[in-house]
C-alpha atoms as a PDB file:
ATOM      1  CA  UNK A   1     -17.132  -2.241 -18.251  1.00  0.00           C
ATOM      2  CA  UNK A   2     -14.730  -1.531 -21.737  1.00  0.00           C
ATOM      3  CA  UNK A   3     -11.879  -3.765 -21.681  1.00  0.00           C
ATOM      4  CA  UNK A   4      -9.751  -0.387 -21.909  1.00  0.00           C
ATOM      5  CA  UNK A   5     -11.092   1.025 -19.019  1.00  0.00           C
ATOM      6  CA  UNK A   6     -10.559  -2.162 -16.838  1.00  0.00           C
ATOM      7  CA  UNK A   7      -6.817  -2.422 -18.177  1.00  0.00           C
ATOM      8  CA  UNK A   8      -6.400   1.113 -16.929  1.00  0.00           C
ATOM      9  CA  UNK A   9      -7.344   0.580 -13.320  1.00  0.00           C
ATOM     10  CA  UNK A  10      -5.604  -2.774 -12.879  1.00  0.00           C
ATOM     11  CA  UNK A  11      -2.252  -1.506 -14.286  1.00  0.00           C
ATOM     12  CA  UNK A  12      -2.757   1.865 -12.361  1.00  0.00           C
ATOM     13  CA  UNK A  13      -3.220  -0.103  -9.333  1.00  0.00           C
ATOM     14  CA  UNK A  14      -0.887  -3.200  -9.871  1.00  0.00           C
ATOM     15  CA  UNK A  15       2.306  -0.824 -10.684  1.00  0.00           C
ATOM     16  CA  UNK A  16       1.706   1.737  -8.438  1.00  0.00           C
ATOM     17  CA  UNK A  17       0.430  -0.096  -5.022  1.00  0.00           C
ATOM     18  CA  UNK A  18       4.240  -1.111  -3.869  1.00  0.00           C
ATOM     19  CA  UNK A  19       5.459   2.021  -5.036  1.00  0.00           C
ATOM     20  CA  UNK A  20       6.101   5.213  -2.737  1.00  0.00           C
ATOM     21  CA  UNK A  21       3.625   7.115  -4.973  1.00  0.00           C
ATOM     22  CA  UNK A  22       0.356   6.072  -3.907  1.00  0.00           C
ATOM     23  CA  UNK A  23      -1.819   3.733  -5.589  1.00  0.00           C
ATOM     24  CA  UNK A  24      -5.198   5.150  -4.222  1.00  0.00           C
ATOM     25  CA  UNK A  25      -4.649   8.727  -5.171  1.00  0.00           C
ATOM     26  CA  UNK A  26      -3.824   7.418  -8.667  1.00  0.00           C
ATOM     27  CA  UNK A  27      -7.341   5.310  -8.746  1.00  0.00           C
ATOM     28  CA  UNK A  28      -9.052   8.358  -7.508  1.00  0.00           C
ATOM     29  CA  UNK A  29      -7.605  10.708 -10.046  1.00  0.00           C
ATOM     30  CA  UNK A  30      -8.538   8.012 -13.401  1.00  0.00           C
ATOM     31  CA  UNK A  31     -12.216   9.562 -13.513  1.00  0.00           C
ATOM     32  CA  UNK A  32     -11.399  13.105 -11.842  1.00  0.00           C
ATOM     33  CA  UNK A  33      -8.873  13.485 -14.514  1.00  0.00           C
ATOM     34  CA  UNK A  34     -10.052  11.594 -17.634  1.00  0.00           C
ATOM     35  CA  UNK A  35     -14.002  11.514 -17.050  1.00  0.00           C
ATOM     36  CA  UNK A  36     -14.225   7.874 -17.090  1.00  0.00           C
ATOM     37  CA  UNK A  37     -16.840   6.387 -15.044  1.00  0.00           C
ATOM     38  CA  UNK A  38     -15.937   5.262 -11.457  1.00  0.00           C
ATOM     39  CA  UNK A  39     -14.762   2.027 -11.864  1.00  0.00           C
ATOM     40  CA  UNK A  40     -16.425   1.011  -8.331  1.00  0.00           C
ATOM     41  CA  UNK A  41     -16.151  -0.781  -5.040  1.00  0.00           C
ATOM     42  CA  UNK A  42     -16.147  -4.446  -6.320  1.00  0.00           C
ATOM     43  CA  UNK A  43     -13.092  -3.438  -9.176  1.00  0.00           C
ATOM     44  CA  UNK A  44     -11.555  -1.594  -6.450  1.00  0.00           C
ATOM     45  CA  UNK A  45     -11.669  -4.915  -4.349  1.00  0.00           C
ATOM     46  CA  UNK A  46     -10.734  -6.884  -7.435  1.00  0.00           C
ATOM     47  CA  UNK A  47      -7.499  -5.117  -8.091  1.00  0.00           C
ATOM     48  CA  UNK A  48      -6.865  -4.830  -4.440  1.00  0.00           C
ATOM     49  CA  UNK A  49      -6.936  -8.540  -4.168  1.00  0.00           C
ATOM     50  CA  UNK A  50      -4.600  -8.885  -7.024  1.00  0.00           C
ATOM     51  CA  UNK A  51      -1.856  -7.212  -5.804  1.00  0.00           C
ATOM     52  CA  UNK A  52      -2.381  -9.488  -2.549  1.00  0.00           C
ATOM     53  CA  UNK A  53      -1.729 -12.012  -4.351  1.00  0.00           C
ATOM     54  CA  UNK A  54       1.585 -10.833  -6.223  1.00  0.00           C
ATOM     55  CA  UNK A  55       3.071  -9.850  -2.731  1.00  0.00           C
ATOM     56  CA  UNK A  56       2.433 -13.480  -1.471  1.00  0.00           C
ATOM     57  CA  UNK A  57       4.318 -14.796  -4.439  1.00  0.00           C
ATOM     58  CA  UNK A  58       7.366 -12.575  -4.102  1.00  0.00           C
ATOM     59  CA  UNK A  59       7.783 -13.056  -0.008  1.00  0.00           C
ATOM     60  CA  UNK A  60       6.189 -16.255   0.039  1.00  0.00           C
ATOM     61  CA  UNK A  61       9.230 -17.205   1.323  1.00  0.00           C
ATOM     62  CA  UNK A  62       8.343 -15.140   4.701  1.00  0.00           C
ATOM     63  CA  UNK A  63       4.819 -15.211   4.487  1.00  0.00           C
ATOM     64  CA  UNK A  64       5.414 -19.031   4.529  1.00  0.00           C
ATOM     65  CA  UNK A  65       7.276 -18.589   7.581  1.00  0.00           C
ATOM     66  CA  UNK A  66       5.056 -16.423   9.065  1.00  0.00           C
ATOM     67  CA  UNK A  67       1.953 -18.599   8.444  1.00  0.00           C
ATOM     68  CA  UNK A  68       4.043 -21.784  10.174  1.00  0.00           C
ATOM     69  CA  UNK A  69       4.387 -19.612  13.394  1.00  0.00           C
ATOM     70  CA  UNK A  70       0.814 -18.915  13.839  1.00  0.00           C
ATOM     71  CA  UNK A  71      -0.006 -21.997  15.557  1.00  0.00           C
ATOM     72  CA  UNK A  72       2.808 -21.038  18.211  1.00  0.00           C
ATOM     73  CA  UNK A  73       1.738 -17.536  18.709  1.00  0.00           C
ATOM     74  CA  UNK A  74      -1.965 -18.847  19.086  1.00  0.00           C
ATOM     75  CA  UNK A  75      -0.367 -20.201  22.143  1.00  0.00           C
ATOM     76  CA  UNK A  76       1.146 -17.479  23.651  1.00  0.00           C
ATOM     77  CA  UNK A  77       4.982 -18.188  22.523  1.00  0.00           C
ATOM     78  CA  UNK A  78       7.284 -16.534  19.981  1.00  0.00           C
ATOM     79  CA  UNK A  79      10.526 -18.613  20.469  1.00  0.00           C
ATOM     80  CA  UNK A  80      10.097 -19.230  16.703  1.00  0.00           C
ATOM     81  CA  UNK A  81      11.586 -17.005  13.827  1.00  0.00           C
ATOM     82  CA  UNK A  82       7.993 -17.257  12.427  1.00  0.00           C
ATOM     83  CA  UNK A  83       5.999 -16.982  15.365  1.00  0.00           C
ATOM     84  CA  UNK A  84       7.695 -13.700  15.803  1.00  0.00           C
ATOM     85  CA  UNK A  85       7.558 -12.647  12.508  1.00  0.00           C
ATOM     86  CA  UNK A  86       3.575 -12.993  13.192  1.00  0.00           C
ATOM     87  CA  UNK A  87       3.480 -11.651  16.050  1.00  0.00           C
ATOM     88  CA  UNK A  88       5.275  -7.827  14.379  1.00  0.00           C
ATOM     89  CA  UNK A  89       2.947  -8.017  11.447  1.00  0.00           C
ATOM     90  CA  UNK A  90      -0.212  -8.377  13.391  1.00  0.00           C
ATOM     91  CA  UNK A  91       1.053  -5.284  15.994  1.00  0.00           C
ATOM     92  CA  UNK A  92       2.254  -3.207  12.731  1.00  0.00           C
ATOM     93  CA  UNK A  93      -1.741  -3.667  10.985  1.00  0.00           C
ATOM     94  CA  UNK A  94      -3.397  -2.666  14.395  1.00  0.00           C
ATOM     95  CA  UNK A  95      -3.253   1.369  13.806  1.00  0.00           C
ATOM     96  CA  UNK A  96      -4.417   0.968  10.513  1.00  0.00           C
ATOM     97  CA  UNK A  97      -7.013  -1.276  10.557  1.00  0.00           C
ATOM     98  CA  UNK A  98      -8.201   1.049  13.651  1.00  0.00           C
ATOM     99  CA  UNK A  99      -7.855   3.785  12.267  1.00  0.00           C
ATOM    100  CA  UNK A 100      -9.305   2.781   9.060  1.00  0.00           C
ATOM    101  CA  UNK A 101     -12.375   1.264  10.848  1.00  0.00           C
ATOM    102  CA  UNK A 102     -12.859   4.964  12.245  1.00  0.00           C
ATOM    103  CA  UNK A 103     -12.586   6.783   8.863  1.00  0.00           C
ATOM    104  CA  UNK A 104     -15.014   4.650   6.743  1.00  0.00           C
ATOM    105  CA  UNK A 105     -17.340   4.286   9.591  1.00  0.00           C
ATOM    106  CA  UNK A 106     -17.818   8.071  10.211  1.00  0.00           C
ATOM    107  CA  UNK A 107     -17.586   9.002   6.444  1.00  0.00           C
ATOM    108  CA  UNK A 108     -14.059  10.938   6.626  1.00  0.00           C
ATOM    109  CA  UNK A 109     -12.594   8.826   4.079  1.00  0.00           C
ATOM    110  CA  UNK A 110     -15.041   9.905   1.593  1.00  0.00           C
ATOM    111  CA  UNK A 111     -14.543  13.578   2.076  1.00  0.00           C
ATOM    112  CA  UNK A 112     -10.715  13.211   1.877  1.00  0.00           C
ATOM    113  CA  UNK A 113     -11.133  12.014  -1.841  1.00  0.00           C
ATOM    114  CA  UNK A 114     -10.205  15.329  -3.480  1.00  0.00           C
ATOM    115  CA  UNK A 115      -7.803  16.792  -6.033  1.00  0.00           C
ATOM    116  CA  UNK A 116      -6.512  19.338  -2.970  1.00  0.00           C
ATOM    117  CA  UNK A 117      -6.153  16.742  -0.590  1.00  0.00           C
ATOM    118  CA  UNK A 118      -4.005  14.303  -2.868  1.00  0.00           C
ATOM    119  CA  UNK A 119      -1.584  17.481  -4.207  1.00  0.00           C
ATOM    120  CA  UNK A 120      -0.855  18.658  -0.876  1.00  0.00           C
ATOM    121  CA  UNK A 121      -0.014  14.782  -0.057  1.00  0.00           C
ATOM    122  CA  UNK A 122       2.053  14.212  -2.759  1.00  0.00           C
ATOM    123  CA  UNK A 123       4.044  16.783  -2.444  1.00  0.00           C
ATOM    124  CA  UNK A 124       4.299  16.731   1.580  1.00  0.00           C
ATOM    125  CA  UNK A 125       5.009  12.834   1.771  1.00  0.00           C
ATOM    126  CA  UNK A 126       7.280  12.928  -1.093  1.00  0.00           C
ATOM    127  CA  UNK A 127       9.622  15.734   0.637  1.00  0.00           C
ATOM    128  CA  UNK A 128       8.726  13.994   3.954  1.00  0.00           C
ATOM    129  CA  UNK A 129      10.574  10.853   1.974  1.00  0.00           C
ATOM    130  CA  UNK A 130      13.325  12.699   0.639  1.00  0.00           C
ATOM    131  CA  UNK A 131      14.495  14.009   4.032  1.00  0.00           C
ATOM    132  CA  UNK A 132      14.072  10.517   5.675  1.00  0.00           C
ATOM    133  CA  UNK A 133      15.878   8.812   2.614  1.00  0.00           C
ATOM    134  CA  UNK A 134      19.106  10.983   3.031  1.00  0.00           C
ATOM    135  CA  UNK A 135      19.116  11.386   6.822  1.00  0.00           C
ATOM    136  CA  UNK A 136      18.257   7.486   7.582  1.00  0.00           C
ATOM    137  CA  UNK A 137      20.839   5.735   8.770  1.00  0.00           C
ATOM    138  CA  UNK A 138      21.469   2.031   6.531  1.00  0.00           C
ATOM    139  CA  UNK A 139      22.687  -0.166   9.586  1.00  0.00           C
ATOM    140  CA  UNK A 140      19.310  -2.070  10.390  1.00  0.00           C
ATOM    141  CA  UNK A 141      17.890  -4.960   8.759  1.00  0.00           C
ATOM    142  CA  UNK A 142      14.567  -6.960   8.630  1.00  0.00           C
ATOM    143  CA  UNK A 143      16.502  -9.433  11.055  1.00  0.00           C
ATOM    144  CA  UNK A 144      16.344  -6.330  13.676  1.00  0.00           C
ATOM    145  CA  UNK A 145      12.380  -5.788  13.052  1.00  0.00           C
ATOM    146  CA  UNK A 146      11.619  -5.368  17.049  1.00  0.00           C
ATOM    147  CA  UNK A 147       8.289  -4.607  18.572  1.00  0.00           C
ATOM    148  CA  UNK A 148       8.901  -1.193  19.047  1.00  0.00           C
ATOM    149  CA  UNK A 149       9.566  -0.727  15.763  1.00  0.00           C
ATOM    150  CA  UNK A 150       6.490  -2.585  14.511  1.00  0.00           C
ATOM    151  CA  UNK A 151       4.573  -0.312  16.843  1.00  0.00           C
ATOM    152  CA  UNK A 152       5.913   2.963  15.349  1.00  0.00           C
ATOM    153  CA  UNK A 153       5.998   1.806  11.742  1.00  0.00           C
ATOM    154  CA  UNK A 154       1.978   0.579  12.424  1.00  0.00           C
ATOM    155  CA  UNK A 155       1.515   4.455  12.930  1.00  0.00           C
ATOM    156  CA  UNK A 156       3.325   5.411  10.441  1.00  0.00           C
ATOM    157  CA  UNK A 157       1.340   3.070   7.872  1.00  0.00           C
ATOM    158  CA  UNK A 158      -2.032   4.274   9.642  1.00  0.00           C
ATOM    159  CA  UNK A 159      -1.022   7.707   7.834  1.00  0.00           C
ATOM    160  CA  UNK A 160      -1.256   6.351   4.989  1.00  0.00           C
ATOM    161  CA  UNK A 161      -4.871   6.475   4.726  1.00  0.00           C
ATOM    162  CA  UNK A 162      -5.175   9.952   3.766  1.00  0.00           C
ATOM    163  CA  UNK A 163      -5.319  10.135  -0.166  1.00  0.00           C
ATOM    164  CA  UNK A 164      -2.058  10.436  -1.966  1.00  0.00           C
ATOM    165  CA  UNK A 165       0.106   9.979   1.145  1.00  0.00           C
ATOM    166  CA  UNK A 166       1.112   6.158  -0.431  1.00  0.00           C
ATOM    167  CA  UNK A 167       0.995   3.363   2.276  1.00  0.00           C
ATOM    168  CA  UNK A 168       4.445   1.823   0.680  1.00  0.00           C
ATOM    169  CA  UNK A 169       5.758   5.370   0.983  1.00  0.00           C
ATOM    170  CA  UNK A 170       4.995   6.491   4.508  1.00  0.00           C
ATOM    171  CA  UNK A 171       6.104   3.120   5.553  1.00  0.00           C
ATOM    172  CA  UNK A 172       9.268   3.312   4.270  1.00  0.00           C
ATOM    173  CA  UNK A 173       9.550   6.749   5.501  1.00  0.00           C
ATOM    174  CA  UNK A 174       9.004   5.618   8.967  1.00  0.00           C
ATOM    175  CA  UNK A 175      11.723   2.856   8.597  1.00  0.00           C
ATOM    176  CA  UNK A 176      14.312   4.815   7.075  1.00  0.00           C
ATOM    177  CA  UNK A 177      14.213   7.615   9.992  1.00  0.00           C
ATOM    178  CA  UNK A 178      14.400   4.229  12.298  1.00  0.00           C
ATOM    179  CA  UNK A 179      17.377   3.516  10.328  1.00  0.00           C
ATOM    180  CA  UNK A 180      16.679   0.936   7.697  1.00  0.00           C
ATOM    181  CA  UNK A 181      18.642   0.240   4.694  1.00  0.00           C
ATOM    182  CA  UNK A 182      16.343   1.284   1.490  1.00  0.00           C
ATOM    183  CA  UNK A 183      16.459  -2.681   0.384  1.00  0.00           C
ATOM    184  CA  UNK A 184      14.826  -3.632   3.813  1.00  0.00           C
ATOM    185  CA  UNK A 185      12.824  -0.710   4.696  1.00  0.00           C
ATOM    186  CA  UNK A 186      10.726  -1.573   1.281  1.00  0.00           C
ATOM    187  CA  UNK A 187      10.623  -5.385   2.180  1.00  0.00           C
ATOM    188  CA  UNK A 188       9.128  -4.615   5.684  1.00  0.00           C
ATOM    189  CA  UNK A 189       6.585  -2.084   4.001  1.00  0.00           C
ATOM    190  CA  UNK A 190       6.006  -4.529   1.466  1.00  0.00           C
ATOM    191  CA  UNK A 191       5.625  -7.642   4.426  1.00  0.00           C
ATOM    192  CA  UNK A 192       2.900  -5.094   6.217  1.00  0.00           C
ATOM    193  CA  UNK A 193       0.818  -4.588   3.239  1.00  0.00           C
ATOM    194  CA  UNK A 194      -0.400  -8.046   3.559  1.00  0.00           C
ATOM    195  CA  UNK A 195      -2.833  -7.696   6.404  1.00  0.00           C
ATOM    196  CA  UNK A 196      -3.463  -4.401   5.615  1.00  0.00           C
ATOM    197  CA  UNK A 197      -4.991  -5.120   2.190  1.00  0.00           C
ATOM    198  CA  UNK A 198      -6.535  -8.139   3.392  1.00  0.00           C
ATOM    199  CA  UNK A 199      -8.155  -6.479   5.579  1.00  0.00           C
ATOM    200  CA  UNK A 200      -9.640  -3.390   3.754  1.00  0.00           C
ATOM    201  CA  UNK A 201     -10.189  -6.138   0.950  1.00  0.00           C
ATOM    202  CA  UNK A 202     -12.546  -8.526   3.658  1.00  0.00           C
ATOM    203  CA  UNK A 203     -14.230  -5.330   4.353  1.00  0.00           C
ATOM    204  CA  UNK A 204     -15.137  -3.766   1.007  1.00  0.00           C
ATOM    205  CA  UNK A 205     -15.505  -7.436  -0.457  1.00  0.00           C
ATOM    206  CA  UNK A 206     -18.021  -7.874   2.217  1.00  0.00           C
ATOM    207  CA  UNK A 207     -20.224  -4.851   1.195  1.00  0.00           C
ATOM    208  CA  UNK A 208     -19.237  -5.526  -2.675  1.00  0.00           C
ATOM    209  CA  UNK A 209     -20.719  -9.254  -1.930  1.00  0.00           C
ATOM    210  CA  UNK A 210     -24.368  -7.670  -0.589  1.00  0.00           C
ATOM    211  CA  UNK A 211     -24.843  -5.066  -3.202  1.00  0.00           C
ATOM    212  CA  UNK A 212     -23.134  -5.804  -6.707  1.00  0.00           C
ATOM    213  CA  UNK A 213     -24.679  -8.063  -9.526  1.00  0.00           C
ATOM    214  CA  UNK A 214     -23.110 -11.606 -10.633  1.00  0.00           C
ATOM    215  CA  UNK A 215     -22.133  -9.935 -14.267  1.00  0.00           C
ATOM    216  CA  UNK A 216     -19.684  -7.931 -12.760  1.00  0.00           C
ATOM    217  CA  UNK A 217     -17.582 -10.669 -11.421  1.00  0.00           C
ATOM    218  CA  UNK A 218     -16.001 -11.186 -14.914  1.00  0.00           C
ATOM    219  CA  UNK A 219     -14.765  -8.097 -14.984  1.00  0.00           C
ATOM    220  CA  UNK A 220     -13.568  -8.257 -11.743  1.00  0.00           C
ATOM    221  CA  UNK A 221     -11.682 -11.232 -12.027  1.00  0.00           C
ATOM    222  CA  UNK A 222     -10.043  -9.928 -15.185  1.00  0.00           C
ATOM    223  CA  UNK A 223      -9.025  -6.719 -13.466  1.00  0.00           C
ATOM    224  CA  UNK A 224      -7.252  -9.121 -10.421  1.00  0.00           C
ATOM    225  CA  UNK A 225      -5.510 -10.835 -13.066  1.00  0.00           C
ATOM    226  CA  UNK A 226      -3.482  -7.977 -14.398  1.00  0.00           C
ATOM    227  CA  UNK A 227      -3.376  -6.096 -11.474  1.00  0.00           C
ATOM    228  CA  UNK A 228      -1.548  -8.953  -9.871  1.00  0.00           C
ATOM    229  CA  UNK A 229       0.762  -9.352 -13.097  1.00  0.00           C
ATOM    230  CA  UNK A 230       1.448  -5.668 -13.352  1.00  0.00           C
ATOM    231  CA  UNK A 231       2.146  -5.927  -9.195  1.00  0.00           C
ATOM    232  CA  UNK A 232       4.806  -8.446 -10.034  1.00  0.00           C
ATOM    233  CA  UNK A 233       6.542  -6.308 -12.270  1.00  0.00           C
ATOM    234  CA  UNK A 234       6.984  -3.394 -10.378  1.00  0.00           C
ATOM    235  CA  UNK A 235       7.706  -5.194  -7.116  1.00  0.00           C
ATOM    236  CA  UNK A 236      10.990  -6.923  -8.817  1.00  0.00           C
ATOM    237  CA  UNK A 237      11.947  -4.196 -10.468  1.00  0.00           C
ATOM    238  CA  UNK A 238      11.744  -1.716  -7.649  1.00  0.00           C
ATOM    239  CA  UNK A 239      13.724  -4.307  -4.674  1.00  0.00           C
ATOM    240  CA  UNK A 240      16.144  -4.732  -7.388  1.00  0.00           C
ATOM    241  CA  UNK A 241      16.992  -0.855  -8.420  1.00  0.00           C
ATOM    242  CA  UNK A 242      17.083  -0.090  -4.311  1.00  0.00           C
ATOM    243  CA  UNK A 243      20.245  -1.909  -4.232  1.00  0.00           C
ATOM    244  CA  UNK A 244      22.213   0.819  -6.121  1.00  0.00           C
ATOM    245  CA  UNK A 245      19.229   3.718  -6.389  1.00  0.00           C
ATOM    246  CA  UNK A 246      17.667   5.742  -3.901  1.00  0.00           C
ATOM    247  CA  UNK A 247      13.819   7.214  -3.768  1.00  0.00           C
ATOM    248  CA  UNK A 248      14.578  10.392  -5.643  1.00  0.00           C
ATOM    249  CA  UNK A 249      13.379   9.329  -8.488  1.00  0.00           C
ATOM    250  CA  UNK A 250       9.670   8.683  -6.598  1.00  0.00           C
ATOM    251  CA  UNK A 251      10.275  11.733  -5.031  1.00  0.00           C
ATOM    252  CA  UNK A 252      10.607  13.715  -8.405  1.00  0.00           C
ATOM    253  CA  UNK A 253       7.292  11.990  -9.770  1.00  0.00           C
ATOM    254  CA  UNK A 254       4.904  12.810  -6.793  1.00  0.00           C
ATOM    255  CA  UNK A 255       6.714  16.772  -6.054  1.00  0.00           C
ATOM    256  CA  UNK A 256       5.680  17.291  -9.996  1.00  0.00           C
ATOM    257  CA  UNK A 257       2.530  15.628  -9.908  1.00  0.00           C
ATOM    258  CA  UNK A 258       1.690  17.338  -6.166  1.00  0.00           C
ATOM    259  CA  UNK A 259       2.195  20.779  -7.933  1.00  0.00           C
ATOM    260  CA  UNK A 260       0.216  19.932 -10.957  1.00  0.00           C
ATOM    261  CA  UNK A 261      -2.811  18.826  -8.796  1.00  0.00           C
ATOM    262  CA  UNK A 262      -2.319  21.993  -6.706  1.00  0.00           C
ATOM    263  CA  UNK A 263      -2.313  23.978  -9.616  1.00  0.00           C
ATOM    264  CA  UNK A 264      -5.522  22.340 -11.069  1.00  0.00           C
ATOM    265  CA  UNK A 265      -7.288  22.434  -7.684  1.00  0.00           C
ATOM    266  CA  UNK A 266      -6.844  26.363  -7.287  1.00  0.00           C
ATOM    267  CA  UNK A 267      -7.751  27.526 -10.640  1.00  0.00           C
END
């Protein structure tokens, strides 16, 4: 695969995965849009694995924590900070991975891959974020993550698998109605991508591993590299601007892009 056309998907996907403006529908749209080739399942998984790895870095902090309290919640108890913490991410991936499970199994996710689908997301989800953004309340932190909410936000993420909805997004959608501040509804979102895209990633690398050819792995591995790098980037910039800026700004991007798409898909 051209150098150029690997750069494109792994900055596409590292800058735009942990931003409310979907990552997928952006990956999607690359060949619809510019008649490149599908870059194809193992790039996909490539990239995907990538921006795995630049979450880690930036909570590894948490994930460290979390990974510690395993061993107690093996055992049935949660009287540690990271046994609980654990114990909310694995209840927050359930709906998804279920739900995701269900979609690639029957085919579904396949047929939702389509210019209409993705503008009528964009622009839904992105007003759907807007109203949640200036009606959620800002007196919750990640300290006050309960099980409840885990449950509810788990949903929420699970929604996340239609096409240009963005996981990040919906997530923080779901948070700020519960009434997260913007800093810590993106840091839970962010915390619940983990075992979400490992997931997906053990699943499609599985299929990727029985079907693609050794000379793709190069390219692969480049595309993880600066997808992770590019991940980075956008990750510290956008937990830093949420201090003093709001979603608007997202919200802007995917209402013009929504009605672009929508224009393109009905004429």
């Amino acid at each position: 695969m051209p150098l150029i056309h690997l750069f494109l998907v792994a900055i596409i996907q590292g800058l735009t995965e942990f931003l409310p403006v979907s990552s997928s529908a952006h990956l999607i749209l690359l060949p619809n849009l510019t008649g490149l080739q599908d870059q194809g399942q193992t790039i996909d998984v490539a990239v995907h694995v990538g921006t795995l790895i630049a979450v880690m870095v930036y909570f590894w902090s948490d994930i460290r924590l979390a990974i510690l309290g395993i061993p107690r919640l093996l055992i049935g108890k949660t009287d540690t900070e990271g046994a609980r913490l654990a114990l909310l991410l694995t209840v927050a991936s359930v709906p998804v991975v279920a739900f995701g499970l269900v979609l690639h199994m029957t085919g579904l996710d396949a047929e939702m891959r389509s210019i209409t689908v993705i503008g009528w997301a964009m622009l839904i989800f992105g007003l759907l974020l807007y109203w949640s953004d200036q009606a959620g309340g800002t007196q919750k932190t990640d300290r006050d993550w309960t099980l409840q909410d885990a449950m509810v936000m788990g949903v929420w993420q699970a929604i996340a698998l239609i096409p240009g909805t963005s996981r990040a997004g919906i997530t923080i959608t779901g948070a700020r109605f519960m009434g997260y501040s913007r800093h810590d509804s993106a840091k839970l979102a962010m915390l619940m991508s983990i075992p979400t895209i490992a997931a997906s990633g053990a699943l499609l690398g599985l299929e990727s591993v029985l079907t693609t050819n050794t000379a793709i792995l190069k390219d692969a591995l480049i595309a993880a590299i600066l997808a992770c790098g590019a991940a980075l980037l956008a990750l510290s910039l956008m937990m830093r601007l949420l201090r003093s800026v709001s979603f608007t700004p997202y919200v802007i991007y995917r209402i013009v892009l929504g009605v672009v798409l929508l224009v393109i898909a009905y004429t």
